[in-house]
N, C-alpha and C. Protein backbone atom coordinates (compact mmCIF):
# COMPACT_ATOMS: atom_id res chain seq x y z
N UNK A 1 14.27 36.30 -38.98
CA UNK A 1 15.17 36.07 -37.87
C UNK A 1 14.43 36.20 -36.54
N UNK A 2 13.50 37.36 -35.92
CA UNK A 2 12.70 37.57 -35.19
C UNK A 2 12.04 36.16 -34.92
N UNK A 3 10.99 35.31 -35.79
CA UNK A 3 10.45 34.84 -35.77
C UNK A 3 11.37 33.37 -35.40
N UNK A 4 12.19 33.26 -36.07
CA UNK A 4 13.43 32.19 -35.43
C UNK A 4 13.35 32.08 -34.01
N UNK A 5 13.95 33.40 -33.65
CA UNK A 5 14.25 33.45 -32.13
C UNK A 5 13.11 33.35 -31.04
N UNK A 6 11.93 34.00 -31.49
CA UNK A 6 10.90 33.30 -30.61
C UNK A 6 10.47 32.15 -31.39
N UNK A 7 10.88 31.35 -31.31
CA UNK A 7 10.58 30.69 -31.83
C UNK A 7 11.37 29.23 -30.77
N UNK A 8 12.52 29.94 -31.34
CA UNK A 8 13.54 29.26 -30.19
C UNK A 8 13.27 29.86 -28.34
N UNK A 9 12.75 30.46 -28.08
CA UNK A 9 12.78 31.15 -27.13
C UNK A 9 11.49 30.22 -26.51
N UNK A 10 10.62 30.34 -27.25
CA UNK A 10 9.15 28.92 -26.63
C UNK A 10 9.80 27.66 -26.76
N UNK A 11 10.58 26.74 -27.78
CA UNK A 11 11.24 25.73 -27.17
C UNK A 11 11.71 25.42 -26.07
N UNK A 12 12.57 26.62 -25.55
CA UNK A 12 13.47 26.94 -24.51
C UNK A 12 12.32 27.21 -23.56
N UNK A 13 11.27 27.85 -23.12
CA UNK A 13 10.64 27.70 -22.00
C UNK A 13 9.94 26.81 -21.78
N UNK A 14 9.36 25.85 -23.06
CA UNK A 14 8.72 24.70 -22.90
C UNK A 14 9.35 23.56 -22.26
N UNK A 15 10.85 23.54 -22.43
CA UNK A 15 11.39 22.98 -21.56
C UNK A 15 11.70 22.89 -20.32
N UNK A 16 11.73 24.43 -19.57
CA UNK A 16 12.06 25.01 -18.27
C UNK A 16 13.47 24.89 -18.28
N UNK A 17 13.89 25.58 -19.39
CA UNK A 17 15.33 25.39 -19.47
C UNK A 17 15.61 26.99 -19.12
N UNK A 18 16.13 27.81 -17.76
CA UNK A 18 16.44 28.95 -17.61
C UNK A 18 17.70 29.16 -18.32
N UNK A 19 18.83 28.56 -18.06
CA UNK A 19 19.91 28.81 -18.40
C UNK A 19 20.19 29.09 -20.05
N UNK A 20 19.35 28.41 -20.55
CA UNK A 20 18.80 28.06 -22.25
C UNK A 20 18.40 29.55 -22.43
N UNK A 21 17.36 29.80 -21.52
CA UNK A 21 16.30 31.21 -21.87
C UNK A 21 17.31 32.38 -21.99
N UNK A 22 18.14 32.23 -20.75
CA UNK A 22 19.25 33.01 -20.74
C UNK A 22 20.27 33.48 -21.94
N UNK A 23 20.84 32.39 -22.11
CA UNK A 23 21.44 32.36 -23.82
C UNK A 23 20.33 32.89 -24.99
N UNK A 24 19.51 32.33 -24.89
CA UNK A 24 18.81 33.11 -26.15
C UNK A 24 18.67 34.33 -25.89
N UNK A 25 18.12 35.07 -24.56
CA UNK A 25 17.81 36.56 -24.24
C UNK A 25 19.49 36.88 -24.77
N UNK A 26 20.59 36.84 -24.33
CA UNK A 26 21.65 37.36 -24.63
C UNK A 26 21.80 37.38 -26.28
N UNK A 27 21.84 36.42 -27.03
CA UNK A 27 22.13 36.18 -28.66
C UNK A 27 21.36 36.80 -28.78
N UNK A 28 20.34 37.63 -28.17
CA UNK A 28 18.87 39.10 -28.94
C UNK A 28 19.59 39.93 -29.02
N UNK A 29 20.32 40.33 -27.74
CA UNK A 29 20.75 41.69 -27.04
C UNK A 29 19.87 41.97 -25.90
N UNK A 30 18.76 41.46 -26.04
CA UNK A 30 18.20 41.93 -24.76
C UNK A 30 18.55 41.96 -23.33
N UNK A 31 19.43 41.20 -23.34
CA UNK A 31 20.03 41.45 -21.82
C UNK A 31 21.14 42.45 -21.78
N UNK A 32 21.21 43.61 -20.80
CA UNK A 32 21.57 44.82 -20.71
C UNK A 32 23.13 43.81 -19.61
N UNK A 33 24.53 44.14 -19.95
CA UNK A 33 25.40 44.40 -19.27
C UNK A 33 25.02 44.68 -18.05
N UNK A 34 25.63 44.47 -16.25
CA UNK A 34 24.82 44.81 -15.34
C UNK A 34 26.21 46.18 -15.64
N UNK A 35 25.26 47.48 -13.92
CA UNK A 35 25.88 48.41 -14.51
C UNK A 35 27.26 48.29 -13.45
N UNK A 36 28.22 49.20 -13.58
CA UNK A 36 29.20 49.06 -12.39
C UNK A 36 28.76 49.92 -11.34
N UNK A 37 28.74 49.97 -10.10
CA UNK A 37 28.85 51.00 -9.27
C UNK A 37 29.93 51.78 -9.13
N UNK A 38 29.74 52.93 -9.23
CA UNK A 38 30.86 54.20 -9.26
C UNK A 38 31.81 54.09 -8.25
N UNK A 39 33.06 53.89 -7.99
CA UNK A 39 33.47 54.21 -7.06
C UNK A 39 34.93 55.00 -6.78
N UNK A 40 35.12 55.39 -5.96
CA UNK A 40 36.68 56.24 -6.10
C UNK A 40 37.97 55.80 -5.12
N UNK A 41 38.81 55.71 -5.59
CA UNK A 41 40.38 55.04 -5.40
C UNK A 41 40.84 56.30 -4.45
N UNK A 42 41.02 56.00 -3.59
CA UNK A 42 41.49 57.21 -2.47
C UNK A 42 43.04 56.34 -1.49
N UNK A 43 44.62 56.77 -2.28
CA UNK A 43 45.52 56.46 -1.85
C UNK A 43 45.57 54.95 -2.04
N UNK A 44 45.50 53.80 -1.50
CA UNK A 44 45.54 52.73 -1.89
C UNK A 44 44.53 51.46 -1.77
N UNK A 45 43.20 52.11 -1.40
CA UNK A 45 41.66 51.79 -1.00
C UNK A 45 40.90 52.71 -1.43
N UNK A 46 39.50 51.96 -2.09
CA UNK A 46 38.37 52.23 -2.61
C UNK A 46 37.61 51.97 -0.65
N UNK A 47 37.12 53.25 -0.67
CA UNK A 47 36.97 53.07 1.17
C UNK A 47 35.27 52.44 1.31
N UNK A 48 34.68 53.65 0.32
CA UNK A 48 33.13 53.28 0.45
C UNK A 48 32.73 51.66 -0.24
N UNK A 49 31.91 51.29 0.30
CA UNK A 49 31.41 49.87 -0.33
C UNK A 49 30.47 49.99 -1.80
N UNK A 50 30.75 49.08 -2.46
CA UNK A 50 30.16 48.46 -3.69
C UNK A 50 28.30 48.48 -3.32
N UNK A 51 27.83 48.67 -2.70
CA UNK A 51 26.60 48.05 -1.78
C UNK A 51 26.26 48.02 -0.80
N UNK A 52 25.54 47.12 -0.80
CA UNK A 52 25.24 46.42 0.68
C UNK A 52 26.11 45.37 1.48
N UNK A 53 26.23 45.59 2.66
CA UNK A 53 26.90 44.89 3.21
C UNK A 53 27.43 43.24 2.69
N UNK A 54 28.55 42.41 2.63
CA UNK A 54 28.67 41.65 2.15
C UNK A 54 28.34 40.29 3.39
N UNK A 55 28.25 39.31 2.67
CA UNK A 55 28.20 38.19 3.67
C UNK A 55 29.09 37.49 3.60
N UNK A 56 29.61 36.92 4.63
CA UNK A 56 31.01 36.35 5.23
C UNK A 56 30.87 34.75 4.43
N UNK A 57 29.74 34.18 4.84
CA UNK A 57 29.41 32.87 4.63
C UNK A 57 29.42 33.03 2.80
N UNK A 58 28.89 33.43 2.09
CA UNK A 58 28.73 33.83 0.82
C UNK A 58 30.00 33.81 0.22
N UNK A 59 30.89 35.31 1.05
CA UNK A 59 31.90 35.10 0.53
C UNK A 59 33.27 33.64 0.67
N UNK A 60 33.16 32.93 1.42
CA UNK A 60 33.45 32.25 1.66
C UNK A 60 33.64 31.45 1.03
N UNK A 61 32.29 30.88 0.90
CA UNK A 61 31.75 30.03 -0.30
C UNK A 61 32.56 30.41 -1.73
N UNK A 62 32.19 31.86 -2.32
CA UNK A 62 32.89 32.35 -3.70
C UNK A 62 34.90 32.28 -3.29
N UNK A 63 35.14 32.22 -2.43
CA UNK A 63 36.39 32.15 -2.43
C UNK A 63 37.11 30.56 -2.84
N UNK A 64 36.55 29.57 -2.39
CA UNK A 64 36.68 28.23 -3.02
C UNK A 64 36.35 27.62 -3.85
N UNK A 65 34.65 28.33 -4.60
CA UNK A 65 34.41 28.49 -5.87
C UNK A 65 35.37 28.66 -6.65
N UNK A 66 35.42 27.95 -8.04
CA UNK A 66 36.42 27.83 -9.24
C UNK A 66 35.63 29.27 -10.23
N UNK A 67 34.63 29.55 -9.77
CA UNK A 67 33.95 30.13 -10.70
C UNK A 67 32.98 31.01 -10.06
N UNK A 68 33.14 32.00 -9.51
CA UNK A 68 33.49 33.33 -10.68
C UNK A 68 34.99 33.66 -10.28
N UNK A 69 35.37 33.42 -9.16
CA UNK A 69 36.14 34.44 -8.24
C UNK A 69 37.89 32.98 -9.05
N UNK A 70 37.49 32.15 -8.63
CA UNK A 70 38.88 31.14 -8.84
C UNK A 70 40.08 31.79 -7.98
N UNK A 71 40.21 32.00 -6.94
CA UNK A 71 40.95 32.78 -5.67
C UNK A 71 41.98 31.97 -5.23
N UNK A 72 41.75 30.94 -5.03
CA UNK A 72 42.81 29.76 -4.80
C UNK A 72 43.26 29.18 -5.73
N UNK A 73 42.96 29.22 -7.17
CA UNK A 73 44.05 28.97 -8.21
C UNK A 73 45.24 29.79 -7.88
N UNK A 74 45.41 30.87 -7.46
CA UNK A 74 47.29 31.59 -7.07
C UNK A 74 47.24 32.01 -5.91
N UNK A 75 46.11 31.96 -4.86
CA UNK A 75 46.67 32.09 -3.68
C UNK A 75 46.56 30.98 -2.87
N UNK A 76 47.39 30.92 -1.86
CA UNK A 76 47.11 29.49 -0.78
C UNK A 76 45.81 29.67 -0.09
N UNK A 77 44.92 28.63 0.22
CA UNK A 77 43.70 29.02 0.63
C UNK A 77 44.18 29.24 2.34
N UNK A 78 43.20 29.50 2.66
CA UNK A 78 43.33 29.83 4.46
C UNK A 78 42.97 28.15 4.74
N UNK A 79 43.86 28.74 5.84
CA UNK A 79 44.18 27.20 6.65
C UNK A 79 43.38 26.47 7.04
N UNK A 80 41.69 27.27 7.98
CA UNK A 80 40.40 26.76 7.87
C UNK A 80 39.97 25.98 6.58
N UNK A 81 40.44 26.35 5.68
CA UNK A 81 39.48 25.84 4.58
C UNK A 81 40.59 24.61 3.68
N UNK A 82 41.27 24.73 4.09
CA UNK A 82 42.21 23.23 3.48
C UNK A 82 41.22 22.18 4.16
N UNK A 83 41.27 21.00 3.14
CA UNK A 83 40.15 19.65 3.80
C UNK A 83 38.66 20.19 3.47
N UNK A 84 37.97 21.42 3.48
CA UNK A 84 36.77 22.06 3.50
C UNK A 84 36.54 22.20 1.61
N UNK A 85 37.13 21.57 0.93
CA UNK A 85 36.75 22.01 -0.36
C UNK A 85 37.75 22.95 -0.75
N UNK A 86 38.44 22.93 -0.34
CA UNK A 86 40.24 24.09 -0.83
C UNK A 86 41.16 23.22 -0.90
N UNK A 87 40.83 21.49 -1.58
CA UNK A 87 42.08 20.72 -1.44
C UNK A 87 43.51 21.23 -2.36
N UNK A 88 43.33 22.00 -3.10
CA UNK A 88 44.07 22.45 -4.21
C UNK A 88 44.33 23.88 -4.28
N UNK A 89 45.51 24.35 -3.87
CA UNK A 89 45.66 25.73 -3.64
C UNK A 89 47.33 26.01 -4.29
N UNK A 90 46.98 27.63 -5.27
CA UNK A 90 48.03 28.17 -5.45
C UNK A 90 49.45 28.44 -4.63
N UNK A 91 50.17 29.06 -5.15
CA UNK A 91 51.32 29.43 -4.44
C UNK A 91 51.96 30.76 -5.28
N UNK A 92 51.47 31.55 -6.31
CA UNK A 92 52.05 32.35 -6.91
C UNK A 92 51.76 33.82 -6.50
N UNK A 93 50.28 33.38 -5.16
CA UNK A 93 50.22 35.28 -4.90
C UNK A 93 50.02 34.95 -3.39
N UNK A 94 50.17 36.03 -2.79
CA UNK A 94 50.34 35.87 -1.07
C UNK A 94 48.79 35.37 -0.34
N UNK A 95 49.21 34.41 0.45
CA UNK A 95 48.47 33.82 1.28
C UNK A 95 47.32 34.26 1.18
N UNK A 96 46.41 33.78 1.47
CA UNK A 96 45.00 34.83 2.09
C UNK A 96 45.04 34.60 3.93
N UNK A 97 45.54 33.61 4.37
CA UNK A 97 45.56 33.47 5.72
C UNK A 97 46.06 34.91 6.17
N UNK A 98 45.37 35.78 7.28
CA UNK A 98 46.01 36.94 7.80
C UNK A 98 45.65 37.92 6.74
N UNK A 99 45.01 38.34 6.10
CA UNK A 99 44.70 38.91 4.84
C UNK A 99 43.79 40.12 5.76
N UNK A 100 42.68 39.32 6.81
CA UNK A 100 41.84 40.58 7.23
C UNK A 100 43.04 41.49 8.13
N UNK A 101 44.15 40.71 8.67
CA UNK A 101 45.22 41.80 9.34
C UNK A 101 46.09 42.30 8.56
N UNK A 102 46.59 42.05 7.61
CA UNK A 102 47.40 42.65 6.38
C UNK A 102 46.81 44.20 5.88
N UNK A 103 45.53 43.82 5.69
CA UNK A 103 44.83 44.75 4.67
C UNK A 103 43.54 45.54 5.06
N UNK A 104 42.84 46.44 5.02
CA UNK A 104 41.12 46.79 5.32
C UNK A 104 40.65 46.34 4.87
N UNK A 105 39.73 47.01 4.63
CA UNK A 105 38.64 46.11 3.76
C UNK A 105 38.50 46.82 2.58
N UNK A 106 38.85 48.41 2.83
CA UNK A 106 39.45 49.48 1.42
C UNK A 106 39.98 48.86 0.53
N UNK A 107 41.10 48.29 1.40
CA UNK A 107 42.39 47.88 0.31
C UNK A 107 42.38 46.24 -0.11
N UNK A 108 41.25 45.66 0.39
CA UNK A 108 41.20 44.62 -0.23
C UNK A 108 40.10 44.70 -1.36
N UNK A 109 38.91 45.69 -0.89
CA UNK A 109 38.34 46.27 -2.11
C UNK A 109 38.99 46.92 -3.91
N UNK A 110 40.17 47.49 -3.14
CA UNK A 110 40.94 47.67 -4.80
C UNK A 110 41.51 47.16 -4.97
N UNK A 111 42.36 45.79 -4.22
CA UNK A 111 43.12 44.91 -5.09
C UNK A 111 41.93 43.84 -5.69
N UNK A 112 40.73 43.79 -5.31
CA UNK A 112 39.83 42.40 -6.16
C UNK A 112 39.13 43.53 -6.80
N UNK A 113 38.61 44.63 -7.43
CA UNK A 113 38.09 45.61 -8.13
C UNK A 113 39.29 45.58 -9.29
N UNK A 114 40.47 46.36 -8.91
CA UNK A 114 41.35 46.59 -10.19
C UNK A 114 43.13 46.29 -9.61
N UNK A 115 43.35 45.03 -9.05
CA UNK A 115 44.66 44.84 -8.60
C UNK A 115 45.75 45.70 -9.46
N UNK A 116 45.29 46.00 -10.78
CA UNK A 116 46.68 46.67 -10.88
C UNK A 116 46.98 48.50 -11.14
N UNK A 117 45.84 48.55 -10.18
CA UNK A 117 46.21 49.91 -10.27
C UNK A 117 47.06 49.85 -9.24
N UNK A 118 47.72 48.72 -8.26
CA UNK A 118 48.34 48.84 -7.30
C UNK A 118 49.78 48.39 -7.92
N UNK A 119 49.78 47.23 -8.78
CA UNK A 119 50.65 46.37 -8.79
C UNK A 119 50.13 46.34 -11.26
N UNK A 120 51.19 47.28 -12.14
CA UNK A 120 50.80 47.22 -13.12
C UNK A 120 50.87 46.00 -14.14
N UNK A 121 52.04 45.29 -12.75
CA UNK A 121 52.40 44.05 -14.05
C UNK A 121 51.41 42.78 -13.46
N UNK A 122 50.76 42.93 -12.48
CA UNK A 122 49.76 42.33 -11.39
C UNK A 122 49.70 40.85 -12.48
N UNK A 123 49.54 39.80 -12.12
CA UNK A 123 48.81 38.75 -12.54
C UNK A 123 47.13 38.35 -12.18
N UNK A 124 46.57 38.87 -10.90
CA UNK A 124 45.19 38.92 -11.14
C UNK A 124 44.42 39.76 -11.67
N UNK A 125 43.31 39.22 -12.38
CA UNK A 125 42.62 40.40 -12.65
C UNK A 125 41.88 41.32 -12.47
N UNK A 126 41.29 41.96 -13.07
CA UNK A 126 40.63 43.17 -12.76
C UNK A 126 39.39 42.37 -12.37
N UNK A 127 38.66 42.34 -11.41
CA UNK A 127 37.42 41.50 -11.36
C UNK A 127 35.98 42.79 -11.15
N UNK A 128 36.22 43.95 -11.06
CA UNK A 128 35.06 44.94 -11.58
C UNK A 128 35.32 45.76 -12.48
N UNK A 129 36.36 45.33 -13.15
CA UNK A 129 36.77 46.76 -14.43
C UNK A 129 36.53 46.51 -15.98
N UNK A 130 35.90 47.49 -16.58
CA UNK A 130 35.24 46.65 -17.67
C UNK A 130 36.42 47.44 -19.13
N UNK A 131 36.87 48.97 -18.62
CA UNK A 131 37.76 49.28 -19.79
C UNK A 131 38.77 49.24 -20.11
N UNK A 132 39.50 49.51 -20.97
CA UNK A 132 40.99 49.20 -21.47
C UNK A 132 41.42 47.97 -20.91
N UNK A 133 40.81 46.65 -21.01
CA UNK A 133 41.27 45.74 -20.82
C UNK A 133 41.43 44.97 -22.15
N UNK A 134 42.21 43.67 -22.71
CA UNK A 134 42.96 43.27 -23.74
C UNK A 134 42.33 41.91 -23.36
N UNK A 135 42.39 41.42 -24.98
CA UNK A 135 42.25 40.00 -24.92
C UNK A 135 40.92 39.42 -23.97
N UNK A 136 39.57 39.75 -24.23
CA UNK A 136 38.70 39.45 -23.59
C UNK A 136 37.57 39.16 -24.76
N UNK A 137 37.40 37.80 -24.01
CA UNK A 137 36.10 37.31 -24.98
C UNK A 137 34.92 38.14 -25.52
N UNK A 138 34.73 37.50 -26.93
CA UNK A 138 33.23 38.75 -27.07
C UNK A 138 32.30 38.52 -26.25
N UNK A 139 32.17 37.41 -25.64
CA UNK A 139 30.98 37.63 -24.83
C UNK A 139 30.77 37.81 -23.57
N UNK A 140 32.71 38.19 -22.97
CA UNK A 140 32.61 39.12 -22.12
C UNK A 140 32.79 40.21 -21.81
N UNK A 141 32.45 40.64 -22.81
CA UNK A 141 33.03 42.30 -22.92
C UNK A 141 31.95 42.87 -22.35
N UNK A 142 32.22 44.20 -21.67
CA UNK A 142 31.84 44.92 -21.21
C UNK A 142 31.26 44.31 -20.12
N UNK A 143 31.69 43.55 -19.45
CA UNK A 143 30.87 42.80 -17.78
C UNK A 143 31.82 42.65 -17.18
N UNK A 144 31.38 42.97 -15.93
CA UNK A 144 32.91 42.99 -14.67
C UNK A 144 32.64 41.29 -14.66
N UNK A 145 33.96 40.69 -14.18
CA UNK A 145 33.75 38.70 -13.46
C UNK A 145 33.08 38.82 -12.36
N UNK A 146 32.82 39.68 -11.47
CA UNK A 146 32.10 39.34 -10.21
C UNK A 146 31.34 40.99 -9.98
N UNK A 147 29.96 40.42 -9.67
CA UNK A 147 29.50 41.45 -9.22
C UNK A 147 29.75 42.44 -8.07
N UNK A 148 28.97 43.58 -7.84
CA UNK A 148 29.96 44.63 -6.81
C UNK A 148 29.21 43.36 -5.47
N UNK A 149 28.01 43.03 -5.15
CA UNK A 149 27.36 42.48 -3.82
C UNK A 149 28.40 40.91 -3.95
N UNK A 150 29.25 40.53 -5.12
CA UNK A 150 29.93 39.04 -4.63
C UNK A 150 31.17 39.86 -4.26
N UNK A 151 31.68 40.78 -4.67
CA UNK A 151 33.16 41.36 -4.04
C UNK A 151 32.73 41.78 -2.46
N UNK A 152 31.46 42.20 -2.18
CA UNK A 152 31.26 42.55 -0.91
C UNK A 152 31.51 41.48 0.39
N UNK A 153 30.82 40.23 -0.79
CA UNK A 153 30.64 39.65 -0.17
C UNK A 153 31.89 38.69 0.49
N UNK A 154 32.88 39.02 -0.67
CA UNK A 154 34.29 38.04 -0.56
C UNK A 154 35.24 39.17 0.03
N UNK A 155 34.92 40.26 0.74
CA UNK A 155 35.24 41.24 1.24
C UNK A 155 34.81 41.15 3.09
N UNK A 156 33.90 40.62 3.33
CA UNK A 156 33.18 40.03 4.22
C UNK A 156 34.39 39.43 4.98
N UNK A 157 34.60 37.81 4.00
CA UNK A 157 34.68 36.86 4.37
C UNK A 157 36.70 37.16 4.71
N UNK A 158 36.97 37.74 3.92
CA UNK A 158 38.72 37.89 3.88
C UNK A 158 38.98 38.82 5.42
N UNK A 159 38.25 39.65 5.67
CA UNK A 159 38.65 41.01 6.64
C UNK A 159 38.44 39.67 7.88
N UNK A 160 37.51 38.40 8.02
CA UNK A 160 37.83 37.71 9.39
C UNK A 160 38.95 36.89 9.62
N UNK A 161 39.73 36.72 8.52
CA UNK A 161 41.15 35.75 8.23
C UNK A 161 42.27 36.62 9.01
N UNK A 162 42.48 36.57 10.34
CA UNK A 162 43.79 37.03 11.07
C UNK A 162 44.41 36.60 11.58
């Protein structure tokens, strides 16, 4: 089996196929889960940051992204960004327009970390929580959907929407 996989693993770089290399490192095990950063729920905000500062433009970007974040599948996108690549926007969770005046940046940190520790019957998900969650692919288990520096970063971009 060893010998299979490198085996397959020099195909895969002979090609310059990363994404390929990727899949095979995972079907080893060798790729380690990334880890979560610790953080603590204080009243209805996670206050301290995931990281390093997030970027506005970044987050931005991941907010109209279908993938990782998919943000505008249930919320309406902000009004800037209709025509900008947000032609298609939810209606089942509240606006993001006004979102940086609604909310901090705490409390927008724990509703995209673990929305339902706020809200239990919540329809979004947990996007940094990796336990007691149901119905999750094997091959995403144990991995948050967005890393702590893309929540920073889509943390960024929401707190300038007023």
């Amino acid at each position: 089996m060893l010998e299979d996989m490198s085996s397959l693993l020099l195909r895969l770089m002979h090609r310059s196929t990363l994404g390929g290399l990727c899949l095979a490192l995972a079907a080893t095990g060798s790729v380690a889960a990334p880890q979560l950063q610790p953080y603590r729920v204080e009243g209805q905000a996670i206050e301290q940051s995931l990281g390093p500062p997030g970027d506005a433009a970044r987050g931005r970007a991941l907010l109209i992204a279908r993938d990782p974040a998919n943000c505008i599948l249930c919320h309406a996108a902000p009004t800037e960004l209709v025509g900008a690549g947000a032609r298609f926007s939810g209606n089942l969770a509240p606006p993001l327009d006004g979102a940086g005046a609604r909310w901090t940046a705490g409390q927008l940190r724990l509703r995209i970390v673990d929305s339902r520790r706020l809200n239990p019957d919540s329809l979004m998900p947990s996007y940094y929580r990796t336990d007691g969650l149901v119905e999750v692919g094997a091959a995403w288990r144990g991995q948050p959907i967005m890393s702590a520096q893309q929540i920073e970063d889509l943390i960024a971009y929401l707190v300038t929407l007023r």
